[in-house]
PDB file of N, CA and C in Angstrom:
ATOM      1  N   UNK A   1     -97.687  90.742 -45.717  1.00  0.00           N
ATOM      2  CA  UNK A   1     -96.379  90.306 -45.322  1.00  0.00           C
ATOM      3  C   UNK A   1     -96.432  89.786 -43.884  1.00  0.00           C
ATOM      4  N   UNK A   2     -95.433  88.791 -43.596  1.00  0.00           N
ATOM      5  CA  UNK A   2     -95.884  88.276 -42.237  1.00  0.00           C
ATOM      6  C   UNK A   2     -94.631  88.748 -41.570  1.00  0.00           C
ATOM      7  N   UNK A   3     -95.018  88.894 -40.348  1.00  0.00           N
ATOM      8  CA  UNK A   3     -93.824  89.509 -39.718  1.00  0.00           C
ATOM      9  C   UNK A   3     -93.046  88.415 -38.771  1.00  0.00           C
ATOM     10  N   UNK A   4     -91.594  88.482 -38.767  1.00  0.00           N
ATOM     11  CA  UNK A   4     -90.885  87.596 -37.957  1.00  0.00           C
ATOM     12  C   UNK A   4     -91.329  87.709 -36.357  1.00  0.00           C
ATOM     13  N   UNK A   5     -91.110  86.544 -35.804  1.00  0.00           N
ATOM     14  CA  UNK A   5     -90.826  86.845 -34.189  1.00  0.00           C
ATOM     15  C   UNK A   5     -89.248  86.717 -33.617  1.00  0.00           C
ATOM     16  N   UNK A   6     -88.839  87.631 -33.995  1.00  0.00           N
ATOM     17  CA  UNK A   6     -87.397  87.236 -33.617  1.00  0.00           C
ATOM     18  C   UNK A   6     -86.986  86.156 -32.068  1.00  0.00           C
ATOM     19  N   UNK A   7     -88.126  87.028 -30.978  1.00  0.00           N
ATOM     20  CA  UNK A   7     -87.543  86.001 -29.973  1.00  0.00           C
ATOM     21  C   UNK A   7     -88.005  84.519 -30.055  1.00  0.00           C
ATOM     22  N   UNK A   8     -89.335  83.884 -30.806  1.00  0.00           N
ATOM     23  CA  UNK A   8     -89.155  82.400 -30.564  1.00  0.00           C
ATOM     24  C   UNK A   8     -88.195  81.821 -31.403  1.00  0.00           C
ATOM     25  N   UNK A   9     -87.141  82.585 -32.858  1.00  0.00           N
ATOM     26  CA  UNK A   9     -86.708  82.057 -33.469  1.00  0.00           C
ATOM     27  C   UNK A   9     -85.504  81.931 -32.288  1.00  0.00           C
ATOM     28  N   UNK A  10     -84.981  83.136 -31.462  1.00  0.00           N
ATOM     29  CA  UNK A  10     -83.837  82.531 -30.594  1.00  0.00           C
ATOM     30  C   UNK A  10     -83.988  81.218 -30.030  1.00  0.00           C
ATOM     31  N   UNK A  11     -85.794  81.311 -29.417  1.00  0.00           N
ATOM     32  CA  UNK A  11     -85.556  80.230 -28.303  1.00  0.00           C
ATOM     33  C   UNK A  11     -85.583  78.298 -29.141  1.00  0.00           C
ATOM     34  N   UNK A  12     -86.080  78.730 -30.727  1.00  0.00           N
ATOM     35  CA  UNK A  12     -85.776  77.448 -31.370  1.00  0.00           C
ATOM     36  C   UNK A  12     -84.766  77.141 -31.710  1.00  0.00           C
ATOM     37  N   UNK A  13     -83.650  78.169 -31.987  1.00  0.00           N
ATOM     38  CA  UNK A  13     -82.613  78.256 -31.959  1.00  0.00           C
ATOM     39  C   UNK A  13     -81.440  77.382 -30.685  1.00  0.00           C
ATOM     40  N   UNK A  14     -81.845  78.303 -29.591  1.00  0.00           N
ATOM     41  CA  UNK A  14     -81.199  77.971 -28.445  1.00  0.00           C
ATOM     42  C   UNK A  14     -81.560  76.283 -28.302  1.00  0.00           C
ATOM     43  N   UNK A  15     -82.611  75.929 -28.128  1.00  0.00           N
ATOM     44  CA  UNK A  15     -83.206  74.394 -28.070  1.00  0.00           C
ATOM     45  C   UNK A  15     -82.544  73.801 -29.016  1.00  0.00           C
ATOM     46  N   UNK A  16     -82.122  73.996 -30.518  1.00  0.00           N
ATOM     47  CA  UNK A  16     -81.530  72.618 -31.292  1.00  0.00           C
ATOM     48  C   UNK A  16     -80.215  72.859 -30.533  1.00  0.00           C
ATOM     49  N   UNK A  17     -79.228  73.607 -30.021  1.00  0.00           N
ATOM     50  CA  UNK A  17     -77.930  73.816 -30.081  1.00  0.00           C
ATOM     51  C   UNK A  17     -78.022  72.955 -28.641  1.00  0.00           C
ATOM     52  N   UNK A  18     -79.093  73.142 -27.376  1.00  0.00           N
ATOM     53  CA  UNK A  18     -78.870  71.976 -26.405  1.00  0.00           C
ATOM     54  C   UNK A  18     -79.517  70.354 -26.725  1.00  0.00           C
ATOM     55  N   UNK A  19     -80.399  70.341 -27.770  1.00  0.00           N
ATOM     56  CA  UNK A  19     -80.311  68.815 -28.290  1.00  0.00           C
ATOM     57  C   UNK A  19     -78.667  68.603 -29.091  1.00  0.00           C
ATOM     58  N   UNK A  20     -78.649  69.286 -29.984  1.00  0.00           N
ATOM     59  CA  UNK A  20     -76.587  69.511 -30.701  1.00  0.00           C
ATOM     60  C   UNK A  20     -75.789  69.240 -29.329  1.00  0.00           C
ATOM     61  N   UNK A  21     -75.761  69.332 -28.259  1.00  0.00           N
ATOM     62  CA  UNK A  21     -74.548  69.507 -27.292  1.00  0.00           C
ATOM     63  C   UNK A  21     -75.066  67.792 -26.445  1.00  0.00           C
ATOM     64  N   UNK A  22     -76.248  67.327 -26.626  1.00  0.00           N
ATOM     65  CA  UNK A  22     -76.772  66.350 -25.770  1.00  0.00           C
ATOM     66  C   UNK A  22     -76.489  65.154 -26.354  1.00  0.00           C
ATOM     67  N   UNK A  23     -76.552  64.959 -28.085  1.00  0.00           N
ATOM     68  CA  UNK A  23     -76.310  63.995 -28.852  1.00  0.00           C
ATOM     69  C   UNK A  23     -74.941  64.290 -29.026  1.00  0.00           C
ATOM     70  N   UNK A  24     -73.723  65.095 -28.589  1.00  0.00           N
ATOM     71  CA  UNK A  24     -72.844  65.087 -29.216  1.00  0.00           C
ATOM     72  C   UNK A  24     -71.933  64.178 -27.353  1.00  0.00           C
ATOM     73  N   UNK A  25     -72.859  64.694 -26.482  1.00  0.00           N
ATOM     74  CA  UNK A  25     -72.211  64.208 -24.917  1.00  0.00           C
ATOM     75  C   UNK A  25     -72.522  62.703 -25.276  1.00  0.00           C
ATOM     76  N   UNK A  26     -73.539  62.370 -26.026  1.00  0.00           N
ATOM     77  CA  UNK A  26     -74.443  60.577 -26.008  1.00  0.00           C
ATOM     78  C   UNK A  26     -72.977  59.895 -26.926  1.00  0.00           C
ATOM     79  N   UNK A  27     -72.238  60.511 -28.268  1.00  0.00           N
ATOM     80  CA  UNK A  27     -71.643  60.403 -28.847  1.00  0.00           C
ATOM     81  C   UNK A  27     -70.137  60.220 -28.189  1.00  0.00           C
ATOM     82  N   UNK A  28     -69.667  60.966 -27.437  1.00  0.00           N
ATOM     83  CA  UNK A  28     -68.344  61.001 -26.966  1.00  0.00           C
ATOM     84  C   UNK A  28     -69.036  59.540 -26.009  1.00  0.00           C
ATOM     85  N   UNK A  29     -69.886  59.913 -25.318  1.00  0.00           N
ATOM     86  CA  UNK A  29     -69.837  58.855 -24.376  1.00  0.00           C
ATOM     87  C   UNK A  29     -69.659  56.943 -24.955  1.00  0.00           C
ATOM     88  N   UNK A  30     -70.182  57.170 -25.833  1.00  0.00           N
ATOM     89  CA  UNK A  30     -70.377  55.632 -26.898  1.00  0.00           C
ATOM     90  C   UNK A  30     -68.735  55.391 -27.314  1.00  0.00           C
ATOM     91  N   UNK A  31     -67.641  56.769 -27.307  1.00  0.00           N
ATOM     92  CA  UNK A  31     -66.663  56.205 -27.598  1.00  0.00           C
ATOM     93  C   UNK A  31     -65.695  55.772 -27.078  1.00  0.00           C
ATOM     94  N   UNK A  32     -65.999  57.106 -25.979  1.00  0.00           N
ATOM     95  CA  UNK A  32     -65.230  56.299 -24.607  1.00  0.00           C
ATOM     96  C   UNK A  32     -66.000  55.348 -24.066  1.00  0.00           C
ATOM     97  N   UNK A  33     -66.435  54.104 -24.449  1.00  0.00           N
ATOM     98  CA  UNK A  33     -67.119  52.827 -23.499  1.00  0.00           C
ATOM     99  C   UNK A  33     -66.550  51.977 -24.710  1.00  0.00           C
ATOM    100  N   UNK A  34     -66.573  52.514 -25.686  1.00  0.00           N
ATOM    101  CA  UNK A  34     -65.901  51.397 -26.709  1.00  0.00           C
ATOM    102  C   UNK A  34     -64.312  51.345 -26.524  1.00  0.00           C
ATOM    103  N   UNK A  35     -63.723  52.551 -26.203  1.00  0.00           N
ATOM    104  CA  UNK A  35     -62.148  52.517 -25.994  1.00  0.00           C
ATOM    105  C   UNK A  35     -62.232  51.562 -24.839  1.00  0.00           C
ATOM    106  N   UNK A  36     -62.899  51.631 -23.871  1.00  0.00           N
ATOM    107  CA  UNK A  36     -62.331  50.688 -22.308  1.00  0.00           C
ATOM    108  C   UNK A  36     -64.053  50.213 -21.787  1.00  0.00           C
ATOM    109  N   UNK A  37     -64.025  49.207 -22.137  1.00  0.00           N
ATOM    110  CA  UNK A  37     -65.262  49.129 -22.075  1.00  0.00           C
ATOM    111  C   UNK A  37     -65.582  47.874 -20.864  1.00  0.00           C
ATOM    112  N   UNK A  38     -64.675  47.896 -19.551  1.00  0.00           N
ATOM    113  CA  UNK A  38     -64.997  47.789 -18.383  1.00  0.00           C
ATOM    114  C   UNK A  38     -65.393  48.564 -17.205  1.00  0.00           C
ATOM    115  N   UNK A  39     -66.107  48.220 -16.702  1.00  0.00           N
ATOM    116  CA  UNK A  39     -66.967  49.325 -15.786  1.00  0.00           C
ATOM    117  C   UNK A  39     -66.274  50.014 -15.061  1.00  0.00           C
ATOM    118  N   UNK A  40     -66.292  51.339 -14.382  1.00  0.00           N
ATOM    119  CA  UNK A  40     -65.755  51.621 -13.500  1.00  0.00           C
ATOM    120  C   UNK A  40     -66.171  51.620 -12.117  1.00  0.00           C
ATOM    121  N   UNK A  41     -65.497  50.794 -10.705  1.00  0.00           N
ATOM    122  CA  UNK A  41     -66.312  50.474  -9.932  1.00  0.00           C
ATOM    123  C   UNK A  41     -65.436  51.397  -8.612  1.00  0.00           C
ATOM    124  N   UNK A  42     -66.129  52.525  -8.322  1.00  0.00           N
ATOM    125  CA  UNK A  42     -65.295  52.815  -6.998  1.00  0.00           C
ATOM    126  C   UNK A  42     -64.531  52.547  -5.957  1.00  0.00           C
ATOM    127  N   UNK A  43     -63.181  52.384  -5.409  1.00  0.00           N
ATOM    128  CA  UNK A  43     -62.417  51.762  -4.676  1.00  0.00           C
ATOM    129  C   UNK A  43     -63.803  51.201  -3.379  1.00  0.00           C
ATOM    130  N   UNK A  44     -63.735  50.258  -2.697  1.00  0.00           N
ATOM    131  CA  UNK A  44     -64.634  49.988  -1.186  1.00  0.00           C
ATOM    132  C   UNK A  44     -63.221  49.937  -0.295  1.00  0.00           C
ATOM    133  N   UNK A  45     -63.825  50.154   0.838  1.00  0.00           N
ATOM    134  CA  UNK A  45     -63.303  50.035   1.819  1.00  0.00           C
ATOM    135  C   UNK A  45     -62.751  48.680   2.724  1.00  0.00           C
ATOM    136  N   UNK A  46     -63.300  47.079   1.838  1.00  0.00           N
ATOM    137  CA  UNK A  46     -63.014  46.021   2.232  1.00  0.00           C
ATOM    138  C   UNK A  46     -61.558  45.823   3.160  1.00  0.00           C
ATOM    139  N   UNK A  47     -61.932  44.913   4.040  1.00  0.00           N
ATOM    140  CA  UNK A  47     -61.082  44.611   4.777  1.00  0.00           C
ATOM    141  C   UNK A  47     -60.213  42.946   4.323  1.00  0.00           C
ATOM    142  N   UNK A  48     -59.645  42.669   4.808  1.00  0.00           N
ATOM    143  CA  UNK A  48     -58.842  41.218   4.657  1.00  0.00           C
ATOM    144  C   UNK A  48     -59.587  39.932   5.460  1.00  0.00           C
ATOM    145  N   UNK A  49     -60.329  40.685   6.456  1.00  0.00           N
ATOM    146  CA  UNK A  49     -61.051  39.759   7.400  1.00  0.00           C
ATOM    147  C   UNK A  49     -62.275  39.291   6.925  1.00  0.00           C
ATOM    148  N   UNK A  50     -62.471  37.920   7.144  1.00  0.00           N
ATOM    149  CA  UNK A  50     -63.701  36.863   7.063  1.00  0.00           C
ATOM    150  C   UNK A  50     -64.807  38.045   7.040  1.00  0.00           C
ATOM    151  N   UNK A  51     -66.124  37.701   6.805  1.00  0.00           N
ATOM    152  CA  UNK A  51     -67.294  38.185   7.127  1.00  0.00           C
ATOM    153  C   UNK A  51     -67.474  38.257   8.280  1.00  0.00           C
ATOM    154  N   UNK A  52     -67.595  37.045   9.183  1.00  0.00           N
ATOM    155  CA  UNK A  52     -67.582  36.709   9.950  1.00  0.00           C
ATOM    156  C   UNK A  52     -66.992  37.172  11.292  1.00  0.00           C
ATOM    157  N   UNK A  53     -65.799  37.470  10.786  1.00  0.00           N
ATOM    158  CA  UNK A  53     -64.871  38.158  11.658  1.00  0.00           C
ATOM    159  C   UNK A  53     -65.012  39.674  11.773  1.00  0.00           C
ATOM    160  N   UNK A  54     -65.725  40.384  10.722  1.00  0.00           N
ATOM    161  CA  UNK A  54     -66.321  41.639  10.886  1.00  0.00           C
ATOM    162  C   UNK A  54     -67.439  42.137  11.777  1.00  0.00           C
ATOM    163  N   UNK A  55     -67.963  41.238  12.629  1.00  0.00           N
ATOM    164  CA  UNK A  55     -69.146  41.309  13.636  1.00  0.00           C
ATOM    165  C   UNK A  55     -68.404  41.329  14.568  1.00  0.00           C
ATOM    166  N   UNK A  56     -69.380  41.863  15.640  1.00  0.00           N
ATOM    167  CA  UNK A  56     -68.290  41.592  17.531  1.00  0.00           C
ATOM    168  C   UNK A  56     -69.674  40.670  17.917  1.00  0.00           C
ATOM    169  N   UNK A  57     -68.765  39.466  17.980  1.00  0.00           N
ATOM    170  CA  UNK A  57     -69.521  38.100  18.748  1.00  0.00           C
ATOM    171  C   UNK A  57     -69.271  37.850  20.258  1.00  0.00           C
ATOM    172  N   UNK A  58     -70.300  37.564  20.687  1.00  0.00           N
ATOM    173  CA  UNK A  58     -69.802  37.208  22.224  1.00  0.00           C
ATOM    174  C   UNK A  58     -70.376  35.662  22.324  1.00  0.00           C
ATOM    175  N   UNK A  59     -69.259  34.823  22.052  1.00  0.00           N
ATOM    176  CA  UNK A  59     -70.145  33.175  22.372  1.00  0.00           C
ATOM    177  C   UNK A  59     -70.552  33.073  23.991  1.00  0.00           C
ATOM    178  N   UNK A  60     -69.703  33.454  24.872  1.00  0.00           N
ATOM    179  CA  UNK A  60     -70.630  33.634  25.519  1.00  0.00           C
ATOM    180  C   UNK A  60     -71.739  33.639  26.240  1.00  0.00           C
ATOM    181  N   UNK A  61     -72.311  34.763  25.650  1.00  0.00           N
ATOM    182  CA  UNK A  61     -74.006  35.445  25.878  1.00  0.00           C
ATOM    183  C   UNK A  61     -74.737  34.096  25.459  1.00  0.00           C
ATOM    184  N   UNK A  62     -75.720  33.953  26.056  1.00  0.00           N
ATOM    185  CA  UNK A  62     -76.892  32.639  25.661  1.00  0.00           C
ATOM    186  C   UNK A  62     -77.808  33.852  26.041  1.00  0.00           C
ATOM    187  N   UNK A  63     -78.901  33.469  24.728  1.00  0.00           N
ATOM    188  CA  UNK A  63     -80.020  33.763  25.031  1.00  0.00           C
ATOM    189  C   UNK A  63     -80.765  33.350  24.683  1.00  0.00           C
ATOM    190  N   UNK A  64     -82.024  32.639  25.932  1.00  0.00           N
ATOM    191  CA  UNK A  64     -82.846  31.749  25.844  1.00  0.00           C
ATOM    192  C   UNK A  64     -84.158  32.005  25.320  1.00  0.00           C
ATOM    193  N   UNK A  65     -85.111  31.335  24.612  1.00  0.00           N
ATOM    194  CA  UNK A  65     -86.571  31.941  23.895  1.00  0.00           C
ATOM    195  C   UNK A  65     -86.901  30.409  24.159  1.00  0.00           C
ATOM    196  N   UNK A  66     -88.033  31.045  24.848  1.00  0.00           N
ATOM    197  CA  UNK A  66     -89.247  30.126  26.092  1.00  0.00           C
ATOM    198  C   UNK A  66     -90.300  29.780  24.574  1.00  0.00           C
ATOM    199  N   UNK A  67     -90.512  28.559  23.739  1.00  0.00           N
ATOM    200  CA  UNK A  67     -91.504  28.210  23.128  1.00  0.00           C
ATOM    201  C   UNK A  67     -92.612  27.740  23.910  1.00  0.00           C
ATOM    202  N   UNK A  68     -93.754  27.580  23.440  1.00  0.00           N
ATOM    203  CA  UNK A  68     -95.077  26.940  24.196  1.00  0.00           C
ATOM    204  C   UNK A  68     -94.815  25.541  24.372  1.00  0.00           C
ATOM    205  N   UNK A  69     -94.827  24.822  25.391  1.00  0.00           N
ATOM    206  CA  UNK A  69     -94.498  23.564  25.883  1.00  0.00           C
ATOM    207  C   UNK A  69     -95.163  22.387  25.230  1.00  0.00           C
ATOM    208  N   UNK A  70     -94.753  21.726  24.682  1.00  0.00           N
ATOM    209  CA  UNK A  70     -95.107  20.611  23.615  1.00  0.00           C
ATOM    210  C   UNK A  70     -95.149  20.826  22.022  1.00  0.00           C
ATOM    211  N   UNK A  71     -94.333  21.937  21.950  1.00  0.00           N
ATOM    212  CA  UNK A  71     -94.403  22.669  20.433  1.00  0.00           C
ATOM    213  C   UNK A  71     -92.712  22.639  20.246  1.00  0.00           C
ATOM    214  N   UNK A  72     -92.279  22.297  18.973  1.00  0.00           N
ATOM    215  CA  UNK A  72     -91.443  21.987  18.524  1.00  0.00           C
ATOM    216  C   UNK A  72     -91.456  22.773  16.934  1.00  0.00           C
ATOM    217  N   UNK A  73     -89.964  23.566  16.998  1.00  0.00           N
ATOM    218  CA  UNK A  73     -89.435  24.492  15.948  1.00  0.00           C
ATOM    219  C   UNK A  73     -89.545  23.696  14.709  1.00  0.00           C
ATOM    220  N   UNK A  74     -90.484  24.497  13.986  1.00  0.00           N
ATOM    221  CA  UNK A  74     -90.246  23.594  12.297  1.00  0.00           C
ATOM    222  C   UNK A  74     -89.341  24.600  11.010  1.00  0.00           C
ATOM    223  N   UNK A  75     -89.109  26.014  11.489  1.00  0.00           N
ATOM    224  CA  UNK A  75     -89.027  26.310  10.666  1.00  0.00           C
ATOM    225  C   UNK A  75     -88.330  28.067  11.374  1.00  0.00           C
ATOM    226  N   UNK A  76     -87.296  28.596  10.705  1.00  0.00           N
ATOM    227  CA  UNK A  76     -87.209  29.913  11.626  1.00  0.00           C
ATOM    228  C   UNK A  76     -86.421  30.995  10.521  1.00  0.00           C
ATOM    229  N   UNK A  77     -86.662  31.959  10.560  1.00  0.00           N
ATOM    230  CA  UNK A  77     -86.081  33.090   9.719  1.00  0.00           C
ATOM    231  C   UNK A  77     -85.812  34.343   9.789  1.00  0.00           C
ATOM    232  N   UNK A  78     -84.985  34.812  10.103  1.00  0.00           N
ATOM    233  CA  UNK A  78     -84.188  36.397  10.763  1.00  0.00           C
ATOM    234  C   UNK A  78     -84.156  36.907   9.280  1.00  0.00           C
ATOM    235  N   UNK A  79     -84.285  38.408  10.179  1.00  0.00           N
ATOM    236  CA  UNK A  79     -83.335  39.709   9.818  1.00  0.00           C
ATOM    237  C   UNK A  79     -82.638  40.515  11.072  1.00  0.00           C
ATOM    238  N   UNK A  80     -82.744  41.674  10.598  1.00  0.00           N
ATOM    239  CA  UNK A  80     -81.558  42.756  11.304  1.00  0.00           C
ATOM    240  C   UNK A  80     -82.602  42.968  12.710  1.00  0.00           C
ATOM    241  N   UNK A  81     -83.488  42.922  12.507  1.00  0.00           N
ATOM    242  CA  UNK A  81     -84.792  43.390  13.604  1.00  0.00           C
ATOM    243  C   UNK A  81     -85.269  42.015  14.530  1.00  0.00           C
ATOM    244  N   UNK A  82     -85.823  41.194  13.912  1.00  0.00           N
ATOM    245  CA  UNK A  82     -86.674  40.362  14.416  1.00  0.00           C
ATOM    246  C   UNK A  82     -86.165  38.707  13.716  1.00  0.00           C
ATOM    247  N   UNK A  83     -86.582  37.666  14.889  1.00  0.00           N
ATOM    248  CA  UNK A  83     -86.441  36.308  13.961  1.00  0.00           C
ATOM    249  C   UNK A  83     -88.103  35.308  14.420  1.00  0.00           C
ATOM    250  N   UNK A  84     -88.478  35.095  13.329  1.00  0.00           N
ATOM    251  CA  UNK A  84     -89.613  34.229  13.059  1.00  0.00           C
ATOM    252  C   UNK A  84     -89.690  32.738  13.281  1.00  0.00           C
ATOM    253  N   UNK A  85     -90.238  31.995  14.298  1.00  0.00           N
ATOM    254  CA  UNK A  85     -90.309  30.871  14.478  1.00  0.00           C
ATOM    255  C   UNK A  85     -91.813  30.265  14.082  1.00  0.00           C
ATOM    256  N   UNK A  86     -91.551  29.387  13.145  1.00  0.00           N
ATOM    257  CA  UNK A  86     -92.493  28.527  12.769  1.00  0.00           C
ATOM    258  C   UNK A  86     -92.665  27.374  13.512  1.00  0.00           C
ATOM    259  N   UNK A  87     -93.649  27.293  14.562  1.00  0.00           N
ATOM    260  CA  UNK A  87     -93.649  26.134  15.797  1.00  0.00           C
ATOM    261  C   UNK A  87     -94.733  25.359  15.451  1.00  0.00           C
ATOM    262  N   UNK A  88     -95.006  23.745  15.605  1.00  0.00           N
ATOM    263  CA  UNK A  88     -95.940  22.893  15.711  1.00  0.00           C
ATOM    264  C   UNK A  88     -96.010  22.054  16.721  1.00  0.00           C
ATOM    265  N   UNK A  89     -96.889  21.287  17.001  1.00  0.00           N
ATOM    266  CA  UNK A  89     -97.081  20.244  18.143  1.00  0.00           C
ATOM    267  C   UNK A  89     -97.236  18.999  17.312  1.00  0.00           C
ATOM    268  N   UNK A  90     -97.527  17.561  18.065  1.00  0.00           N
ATOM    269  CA  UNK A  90     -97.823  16.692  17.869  1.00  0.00           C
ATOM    270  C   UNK A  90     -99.442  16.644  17.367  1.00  0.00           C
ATOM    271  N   UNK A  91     -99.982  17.621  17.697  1.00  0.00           N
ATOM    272  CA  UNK A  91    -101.623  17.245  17.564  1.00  0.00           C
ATOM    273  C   UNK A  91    -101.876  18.054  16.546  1.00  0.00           C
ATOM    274  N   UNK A  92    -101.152  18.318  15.486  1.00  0.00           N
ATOM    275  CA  UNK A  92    -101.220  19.671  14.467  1.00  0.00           C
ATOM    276  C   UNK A  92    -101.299  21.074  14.458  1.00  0.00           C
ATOM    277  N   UNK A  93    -101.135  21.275  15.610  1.00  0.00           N
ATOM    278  CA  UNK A  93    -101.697  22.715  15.695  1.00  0.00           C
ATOM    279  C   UNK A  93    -100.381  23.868  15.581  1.00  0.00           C
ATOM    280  N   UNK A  94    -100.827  24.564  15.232  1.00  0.00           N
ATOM    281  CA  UNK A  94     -99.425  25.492  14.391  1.00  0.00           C
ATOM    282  C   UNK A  94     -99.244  27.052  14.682  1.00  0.00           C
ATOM    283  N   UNK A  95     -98.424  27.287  15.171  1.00  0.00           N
ATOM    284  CA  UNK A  95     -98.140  28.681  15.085  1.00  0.00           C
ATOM    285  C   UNK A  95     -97.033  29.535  14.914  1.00  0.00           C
ATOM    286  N   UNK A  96     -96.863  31.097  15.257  1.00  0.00           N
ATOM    287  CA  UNK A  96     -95.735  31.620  14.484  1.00  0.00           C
ATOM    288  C   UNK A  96     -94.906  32.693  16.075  1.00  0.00           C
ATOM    289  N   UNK A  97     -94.124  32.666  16.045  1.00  0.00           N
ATOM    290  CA  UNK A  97     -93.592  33.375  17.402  1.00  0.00           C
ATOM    291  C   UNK A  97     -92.428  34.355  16.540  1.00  0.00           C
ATOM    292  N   UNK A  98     -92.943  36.076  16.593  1.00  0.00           N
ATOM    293  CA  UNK A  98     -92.033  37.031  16.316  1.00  0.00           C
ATOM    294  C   UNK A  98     -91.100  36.976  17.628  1.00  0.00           C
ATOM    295  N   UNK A  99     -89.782  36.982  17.706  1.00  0.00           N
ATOM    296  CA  UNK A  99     -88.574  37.672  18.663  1.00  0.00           C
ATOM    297  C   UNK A  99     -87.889  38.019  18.370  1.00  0.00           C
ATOM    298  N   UNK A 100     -87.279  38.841  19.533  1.00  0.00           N
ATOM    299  CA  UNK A 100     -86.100  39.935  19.143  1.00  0.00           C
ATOM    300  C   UNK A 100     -84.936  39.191  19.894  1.00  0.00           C
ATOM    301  N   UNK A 101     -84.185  39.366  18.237  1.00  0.00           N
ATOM    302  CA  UNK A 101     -82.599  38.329  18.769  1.00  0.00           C
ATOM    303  C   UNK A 101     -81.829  38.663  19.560  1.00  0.00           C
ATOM    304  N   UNK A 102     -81.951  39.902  20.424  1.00  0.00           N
ATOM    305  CA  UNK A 102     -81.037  40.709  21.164  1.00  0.00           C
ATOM    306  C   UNK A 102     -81.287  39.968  22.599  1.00  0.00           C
ATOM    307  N   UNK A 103     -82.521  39.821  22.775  1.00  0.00           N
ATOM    308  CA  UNK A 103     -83.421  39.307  24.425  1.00  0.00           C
ATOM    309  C   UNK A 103     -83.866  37.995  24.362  1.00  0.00           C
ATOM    310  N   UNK A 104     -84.304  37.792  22.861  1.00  0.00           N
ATOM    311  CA  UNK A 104     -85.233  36.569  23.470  1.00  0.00           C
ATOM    312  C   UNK A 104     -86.601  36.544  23.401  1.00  0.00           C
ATOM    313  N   UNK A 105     -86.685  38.296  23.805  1.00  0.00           N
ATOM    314  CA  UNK A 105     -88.246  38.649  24.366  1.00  0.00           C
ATOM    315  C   UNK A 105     -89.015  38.145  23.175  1.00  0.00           C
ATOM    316  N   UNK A 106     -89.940  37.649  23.226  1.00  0.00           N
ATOM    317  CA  UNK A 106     -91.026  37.035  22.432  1.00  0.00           C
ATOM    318  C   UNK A 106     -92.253  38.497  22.247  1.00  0.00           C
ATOM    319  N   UNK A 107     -91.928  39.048  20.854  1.00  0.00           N
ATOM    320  CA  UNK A 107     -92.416  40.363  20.616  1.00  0.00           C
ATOM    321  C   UNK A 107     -94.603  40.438  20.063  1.00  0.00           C
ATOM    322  N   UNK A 108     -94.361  38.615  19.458  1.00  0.00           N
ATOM    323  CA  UNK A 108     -95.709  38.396  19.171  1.00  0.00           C
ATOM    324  C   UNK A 108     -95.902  36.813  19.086  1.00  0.00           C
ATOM    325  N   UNK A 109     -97.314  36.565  19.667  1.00  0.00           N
ATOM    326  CA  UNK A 109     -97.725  34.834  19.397  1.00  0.00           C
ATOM    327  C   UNK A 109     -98.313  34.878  18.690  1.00  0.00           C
ATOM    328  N   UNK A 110     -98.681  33.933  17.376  1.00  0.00           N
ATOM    329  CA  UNK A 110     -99.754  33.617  16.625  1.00  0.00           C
ATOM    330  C   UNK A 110    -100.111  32.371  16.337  1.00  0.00           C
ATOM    331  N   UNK A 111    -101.103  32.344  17.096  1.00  0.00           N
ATOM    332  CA  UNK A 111    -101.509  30.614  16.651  1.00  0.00           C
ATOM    333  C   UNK A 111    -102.963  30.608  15.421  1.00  0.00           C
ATOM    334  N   UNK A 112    -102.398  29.210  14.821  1.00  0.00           N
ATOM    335  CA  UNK A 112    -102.864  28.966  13.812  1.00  0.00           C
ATOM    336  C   UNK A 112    -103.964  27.828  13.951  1.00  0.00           C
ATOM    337  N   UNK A 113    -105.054  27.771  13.599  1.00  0.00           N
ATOM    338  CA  UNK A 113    -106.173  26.997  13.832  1.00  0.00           C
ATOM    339  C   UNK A 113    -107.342  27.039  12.820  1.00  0.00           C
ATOM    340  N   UNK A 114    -108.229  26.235  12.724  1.00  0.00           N
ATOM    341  CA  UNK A 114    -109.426  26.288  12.557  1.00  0.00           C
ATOM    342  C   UNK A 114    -110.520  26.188  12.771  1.00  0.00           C
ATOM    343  N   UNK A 115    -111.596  26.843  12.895  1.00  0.00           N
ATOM    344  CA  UNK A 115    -112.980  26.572  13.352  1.00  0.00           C
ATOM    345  C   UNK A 115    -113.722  25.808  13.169  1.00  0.00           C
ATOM    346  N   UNK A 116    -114.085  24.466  13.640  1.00  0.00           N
ATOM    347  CA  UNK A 116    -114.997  23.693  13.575  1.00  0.00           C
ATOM    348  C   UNK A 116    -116.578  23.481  13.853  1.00  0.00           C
TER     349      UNK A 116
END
């Protein structure tokens, strides 16, 4: 005769009744999305004002960034940190100038070349 284990029959027990309670939450949920089935998107805090008008600008402030003399901006691209200037000359030669938009300060030079 084989003898029961009563406790794994609880714990197989206990396990279908939280798959039973998981497919039955998957179930309600499928019906409430079919009753109103636009998203719900949390109130924001938006204002009435431009984008634009949400920054504190000072026209103002000038701030000047010293390129290498005979090199001319081809190309430039910010973020929150730093803005990237893509500079060239007349004689091809090419490079990249990291600065910080706050100063000006020119944070890195990189010139671009090749070895002949």
């Amino acid at each position: 005769m084989i003898t029961t284990n009563k406790g794994l029959i609880a714990i197989v027990l206990g396990l279908g009744f939280v798959i039973a309670m998981g497919f039955g939450a998957l179930v309600t949920g499928f019906i409430m999305k079919a009753k109103d089935p636009t998203p719900s998107i949390p109130k924001s805090n938006f204002s009435d004002k431009l984008v634009s008008e949400q920054f504190i600008v000072n026209p103002e402030e000038k701030i000047n960034i010293n390129i290498p003399k005979g090199f001319r901006i081809k190309t430039a691209t910010s973020n929150a940190t730093h803005i990237s200037l893509y500079i060239q000359n007349d004689k091809g030669r090419e490079g990249i100038l990291i600065v910080e938009p706050r100063t000006g300060k020119i944070l890195g030079q990189y010139m671009i070349g090749s070895k002949q």
